[in-house]
C-alpha atoms as a PDB file:
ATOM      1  CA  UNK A   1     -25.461  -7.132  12.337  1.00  0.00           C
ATOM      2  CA  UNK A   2     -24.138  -5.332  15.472  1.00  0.00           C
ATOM      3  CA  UNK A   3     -22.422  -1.076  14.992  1.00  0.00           C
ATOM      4  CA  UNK A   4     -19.136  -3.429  17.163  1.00  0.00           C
ATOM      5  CA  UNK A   5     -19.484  -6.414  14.097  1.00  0.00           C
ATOM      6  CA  UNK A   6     -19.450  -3.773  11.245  1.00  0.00           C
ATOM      7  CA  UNK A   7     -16.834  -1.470  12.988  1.00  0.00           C
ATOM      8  CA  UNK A   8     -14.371  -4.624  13.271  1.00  0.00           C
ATOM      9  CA  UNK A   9     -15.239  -5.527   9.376  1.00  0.00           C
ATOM     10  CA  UNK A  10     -14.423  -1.911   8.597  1.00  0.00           C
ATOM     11  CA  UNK A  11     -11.031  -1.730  10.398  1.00  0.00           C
ATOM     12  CA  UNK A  12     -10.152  -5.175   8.792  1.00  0.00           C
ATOM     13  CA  UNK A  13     -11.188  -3.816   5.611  1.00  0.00           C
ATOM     14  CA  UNK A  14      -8.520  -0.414   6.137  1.00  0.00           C
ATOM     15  CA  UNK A  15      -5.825  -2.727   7.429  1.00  0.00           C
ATOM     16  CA  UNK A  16      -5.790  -4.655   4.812  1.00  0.00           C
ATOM     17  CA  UNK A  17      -5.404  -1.444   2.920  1.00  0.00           C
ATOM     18  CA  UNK A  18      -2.339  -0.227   4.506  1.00  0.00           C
ATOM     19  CA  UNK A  19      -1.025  -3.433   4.196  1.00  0.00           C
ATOM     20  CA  UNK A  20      -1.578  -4.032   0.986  1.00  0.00           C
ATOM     21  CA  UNK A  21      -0.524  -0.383   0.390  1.00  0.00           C
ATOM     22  CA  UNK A  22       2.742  -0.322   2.718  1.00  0.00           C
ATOM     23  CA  UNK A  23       5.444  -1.439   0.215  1.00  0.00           C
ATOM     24  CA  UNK A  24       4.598   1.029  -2.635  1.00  0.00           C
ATOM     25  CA  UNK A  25       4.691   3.726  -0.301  1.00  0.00           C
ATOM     26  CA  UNK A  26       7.794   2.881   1.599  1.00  0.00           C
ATOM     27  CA  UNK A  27       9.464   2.544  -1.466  1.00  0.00           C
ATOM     28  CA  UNK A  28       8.397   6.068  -2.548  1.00  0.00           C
ATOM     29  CA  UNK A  29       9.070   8.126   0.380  1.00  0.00           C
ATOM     30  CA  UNK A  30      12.935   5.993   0.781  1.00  0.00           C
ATOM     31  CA  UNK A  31      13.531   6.876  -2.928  1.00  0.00           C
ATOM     32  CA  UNK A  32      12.115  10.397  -2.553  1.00  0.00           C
ATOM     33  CA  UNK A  33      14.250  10.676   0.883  1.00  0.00           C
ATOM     34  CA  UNK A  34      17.477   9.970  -0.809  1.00  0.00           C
ATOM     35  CA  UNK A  35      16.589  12.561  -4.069  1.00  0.00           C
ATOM     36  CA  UNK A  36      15.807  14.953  -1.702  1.00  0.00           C
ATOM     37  CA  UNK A  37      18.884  14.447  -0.208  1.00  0.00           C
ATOM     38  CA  UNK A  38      21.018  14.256  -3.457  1.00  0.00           C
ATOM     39  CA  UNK A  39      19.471  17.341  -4.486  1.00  0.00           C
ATOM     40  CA  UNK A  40      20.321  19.066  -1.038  1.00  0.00           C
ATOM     41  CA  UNK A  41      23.519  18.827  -1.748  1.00  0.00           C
ATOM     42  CA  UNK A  42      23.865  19.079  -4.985  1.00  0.00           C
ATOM     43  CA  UNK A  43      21.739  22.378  -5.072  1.00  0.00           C
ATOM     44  CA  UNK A  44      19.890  20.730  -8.593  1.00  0.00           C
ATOM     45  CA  UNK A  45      16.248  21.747  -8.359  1.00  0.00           C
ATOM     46  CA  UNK A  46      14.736  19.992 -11.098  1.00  0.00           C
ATOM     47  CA  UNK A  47      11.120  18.908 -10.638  1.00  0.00           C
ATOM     48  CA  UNK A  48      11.807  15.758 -13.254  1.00  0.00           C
ATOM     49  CA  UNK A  49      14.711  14.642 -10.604  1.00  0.00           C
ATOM     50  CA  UNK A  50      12.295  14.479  -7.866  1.00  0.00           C
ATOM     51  CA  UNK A  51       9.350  12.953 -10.017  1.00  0.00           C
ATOM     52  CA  UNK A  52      10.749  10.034 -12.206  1.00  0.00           C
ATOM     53  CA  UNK A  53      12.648   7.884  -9.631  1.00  0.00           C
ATOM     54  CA  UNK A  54       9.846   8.091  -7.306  1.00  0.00           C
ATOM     55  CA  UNK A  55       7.382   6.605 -10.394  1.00  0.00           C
ATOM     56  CA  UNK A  56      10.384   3.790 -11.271  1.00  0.00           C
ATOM     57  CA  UNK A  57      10.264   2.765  -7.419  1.00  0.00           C
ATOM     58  CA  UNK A  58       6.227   2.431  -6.924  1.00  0.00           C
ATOM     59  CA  UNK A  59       6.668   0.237 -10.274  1.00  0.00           C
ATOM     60  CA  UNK A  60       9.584  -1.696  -9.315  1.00  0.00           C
ATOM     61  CA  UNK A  61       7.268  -2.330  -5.877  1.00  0.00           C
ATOM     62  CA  UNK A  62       4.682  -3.256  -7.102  1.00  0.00           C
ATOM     63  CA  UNK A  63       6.436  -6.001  -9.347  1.00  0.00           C
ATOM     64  CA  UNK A  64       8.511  -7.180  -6.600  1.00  0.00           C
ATOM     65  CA  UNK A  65       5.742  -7.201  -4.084  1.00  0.00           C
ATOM     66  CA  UNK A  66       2.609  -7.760  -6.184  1.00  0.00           C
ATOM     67  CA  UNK A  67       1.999 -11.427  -5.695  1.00  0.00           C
ATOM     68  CA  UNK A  68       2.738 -10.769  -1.866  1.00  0.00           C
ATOM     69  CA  UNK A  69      -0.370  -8.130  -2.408  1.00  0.00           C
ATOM     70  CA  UNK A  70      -2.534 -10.015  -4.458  1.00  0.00           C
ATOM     71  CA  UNK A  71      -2.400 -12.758  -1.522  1.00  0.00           C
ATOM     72  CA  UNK A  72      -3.203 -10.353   1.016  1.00  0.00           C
ATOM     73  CA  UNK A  73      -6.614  -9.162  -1.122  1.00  0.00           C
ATOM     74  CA  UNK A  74      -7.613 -12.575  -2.043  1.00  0.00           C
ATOM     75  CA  UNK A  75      -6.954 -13.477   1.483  1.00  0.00           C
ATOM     76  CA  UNK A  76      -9.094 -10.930   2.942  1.00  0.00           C
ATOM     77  CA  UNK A  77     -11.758 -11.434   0.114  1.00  0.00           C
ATOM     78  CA  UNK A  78     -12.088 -15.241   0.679  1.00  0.00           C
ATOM     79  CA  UNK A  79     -12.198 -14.803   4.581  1.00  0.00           C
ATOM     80  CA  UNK A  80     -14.926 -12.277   3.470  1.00  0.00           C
ATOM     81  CA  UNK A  81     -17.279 -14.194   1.206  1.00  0.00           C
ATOM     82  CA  UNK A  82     -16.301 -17.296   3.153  1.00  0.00           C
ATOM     83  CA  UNK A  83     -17.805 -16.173   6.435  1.00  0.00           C
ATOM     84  CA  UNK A  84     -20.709 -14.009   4.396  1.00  0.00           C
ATOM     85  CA  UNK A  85     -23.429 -16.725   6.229  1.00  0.00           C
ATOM     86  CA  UNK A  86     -22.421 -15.841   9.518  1.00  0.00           C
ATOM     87  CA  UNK A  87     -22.142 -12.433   8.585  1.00  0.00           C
ATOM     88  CA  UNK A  88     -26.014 -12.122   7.492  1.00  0.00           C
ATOM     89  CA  UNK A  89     -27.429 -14.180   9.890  1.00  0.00           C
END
């Protein structure tokens, strides 16, 4: 195995990551945007207001998008442990 060969498996590996990553987190930080926001203007500084809608959107994500993720993983993984002989040798 060539540095380039495990370089290229390592930045699959972290895209994978962020893409499997990329819904949760957009949900958070448009939820948290709009609370922020609301509480701007508002002037209500309660931590729970901040906290609690941000937790309801990761899980709402990850229900919505989960099978989406669990494609991307086991896509990644089979290409993986598919490919693991030319990988070795």
């Amino acid at each position: 195995m060539s540095s380039e060969f495990i370089i290229g498996l390592a930045g699959q590996a972290l895209f994978t990551t962020l893409k499997a990553s990329a819904p949760m987190l957009g949900m958070g930080l448009i939820v948290g945007l709009i609370v922020s926001i609301f509480q701007a203007t508002t002037q209500i500084q309660e931590q729970t207001l901040a906290f609690v809608p941000k937790i309801v959107a990761v899980f709402l994500a990850v229900l919505i998008f989960g099978p989406w993720i669990l494609n991307v993983l086991v896509d990644f993984t089979s290409n993986l442990l598919g490919n693991l002989a030319n990988y070795i040798g």
